[in-house]
C-alpha atoms as a PDB file:
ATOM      1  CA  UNK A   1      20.659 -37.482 -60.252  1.00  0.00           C
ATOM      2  CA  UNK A   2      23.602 -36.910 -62.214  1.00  0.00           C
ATOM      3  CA  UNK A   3      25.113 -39.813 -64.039  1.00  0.00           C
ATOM      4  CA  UNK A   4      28.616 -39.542 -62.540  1.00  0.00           C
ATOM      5  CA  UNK A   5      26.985 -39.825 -59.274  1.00  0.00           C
ATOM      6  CA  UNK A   6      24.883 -42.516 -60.087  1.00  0.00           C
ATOM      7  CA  UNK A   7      28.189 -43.997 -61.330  1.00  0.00           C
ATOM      8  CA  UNK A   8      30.123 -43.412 -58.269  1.00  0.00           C
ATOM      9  CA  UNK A   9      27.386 -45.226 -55.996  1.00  0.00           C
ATOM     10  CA  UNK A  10      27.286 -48.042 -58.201  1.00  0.00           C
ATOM     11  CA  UNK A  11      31.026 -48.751 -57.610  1.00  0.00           C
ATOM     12  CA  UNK A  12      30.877 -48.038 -54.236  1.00  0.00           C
ATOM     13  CA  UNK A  13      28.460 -50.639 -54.113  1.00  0.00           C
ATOM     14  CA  UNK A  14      30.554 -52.761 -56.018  1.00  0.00           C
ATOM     15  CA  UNK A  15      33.679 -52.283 -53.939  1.00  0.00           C
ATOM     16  CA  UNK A  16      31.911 -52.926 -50.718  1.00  0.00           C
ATOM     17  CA  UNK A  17      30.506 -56.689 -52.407  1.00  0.00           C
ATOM     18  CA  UNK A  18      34.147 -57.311 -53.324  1.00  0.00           C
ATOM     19  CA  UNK A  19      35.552 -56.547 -50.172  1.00  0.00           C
ATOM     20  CA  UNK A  20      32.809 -58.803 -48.275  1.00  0.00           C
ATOM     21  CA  UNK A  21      32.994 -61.672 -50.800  1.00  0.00           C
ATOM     22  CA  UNK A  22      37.110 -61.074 -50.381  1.00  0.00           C
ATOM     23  CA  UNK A  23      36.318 -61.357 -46.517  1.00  0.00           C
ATOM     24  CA  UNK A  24      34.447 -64.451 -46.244  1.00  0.00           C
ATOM     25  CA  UNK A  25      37.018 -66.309 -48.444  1.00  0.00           C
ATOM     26  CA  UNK A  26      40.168 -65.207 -46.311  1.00  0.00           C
ATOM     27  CA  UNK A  27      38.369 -65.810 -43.002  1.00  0.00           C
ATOM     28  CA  UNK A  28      36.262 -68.621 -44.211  1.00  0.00           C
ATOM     29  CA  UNK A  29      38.521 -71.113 -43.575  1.00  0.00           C
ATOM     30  CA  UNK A  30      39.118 -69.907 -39.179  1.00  0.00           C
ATOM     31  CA  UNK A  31      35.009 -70.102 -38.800  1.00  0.00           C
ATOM     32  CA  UNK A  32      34.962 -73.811 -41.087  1.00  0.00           C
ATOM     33  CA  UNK A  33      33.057 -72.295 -43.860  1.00  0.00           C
ATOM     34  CA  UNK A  34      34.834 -73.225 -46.960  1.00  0.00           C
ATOM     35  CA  UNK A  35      33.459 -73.217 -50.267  1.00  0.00           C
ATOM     36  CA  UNK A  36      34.979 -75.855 -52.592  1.00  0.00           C
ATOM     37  CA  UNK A  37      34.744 -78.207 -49.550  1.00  0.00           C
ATOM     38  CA  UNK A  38      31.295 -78.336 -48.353  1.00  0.00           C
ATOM     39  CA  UNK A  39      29.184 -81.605 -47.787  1.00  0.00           C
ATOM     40  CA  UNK A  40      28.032 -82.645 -51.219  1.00  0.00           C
ATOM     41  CA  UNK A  41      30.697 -81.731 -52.922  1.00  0.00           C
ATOM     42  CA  UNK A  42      31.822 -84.275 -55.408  1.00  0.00           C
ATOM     43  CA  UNK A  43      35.191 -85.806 -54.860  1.00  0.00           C
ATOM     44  CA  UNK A  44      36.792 -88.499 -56.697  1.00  0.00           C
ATOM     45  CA  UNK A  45      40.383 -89.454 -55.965  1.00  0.00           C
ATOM     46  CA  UNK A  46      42.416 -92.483 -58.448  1.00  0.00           C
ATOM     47  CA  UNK A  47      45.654 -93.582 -58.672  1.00  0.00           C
ATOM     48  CA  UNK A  48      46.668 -91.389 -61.465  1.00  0.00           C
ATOM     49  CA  UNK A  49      44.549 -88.112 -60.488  1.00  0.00           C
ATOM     50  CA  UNK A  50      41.441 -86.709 -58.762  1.00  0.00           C
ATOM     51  CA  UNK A  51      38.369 -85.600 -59.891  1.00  0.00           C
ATOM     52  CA  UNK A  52      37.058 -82.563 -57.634  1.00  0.00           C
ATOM     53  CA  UNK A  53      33.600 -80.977 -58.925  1.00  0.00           C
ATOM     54  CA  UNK A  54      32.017 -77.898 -56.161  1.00  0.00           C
ATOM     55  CA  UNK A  55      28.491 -78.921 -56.532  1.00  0.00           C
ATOM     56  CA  UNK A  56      26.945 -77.590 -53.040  1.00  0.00           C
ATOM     57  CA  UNK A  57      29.097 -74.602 -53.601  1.00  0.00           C
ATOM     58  CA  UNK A  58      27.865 -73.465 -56.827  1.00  0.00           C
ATOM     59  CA  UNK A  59      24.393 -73.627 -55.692  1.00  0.00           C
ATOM     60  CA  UNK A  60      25.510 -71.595 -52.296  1.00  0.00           C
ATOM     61  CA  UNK A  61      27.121 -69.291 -54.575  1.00  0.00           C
ATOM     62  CA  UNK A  62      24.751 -68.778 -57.375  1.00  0.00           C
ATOM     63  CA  UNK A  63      22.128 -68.337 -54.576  1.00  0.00           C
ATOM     64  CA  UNK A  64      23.473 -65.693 -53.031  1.00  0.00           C
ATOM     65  CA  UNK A  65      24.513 -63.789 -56.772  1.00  0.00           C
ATOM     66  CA  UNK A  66      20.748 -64.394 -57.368  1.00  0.00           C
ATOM     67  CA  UNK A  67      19.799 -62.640 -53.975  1.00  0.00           C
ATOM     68  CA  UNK A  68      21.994 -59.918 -54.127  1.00  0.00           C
ATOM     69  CA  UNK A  69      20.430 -58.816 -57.749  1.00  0.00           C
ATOM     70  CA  UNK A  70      17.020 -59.235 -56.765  1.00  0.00           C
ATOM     71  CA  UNK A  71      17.888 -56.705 -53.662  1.00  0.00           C
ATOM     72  CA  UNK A  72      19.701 -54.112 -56.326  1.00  0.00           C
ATOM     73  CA  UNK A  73      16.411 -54.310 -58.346  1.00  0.00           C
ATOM     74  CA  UNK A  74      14.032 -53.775 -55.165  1.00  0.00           C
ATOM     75  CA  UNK A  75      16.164 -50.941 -54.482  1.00  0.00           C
ATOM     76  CA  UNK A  76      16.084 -49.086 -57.921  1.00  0.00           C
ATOM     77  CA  UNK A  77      12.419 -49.079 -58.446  1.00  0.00           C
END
């Protein structure tokens, strides 16, 4: 395979994660999925400020990062 080619499918592949991950954080929100505001999320409001740290949400987001590399690398052997 040519390299442009193998370049073009990798940002095609690219565009299409972008445009899902785009998706589910614009439509999130209607279906009550929203990350930053799950259950176990760590919020702290005071008089003088908040405190707001996404703990569930990192781990629902680096889980998924982590499963859609291990797919790419299935998929190039």
């Amino acid at each position: 395979m040519r390299p442009y080619q193998e370049l073009g499918r990798t940002l095609l592949f690219l565009g299409v994660i972008l445009i899902a991950g785009a998706a589910i954080f614009h439509f999130g929100s209607k279906f009550g999925f929203r990350l930053g505001h799950l259950p176990g999320d760590i919020v702290r409001r005071g008089e003088h400020g908040s405190f707001h740290f996404p703990l569930v949400s990192s781990i629902v987001i680096s889980g998924a990062i982590s499963l859609i590399l291990w797919l790419i690398n299935q998929f190039r052997r």
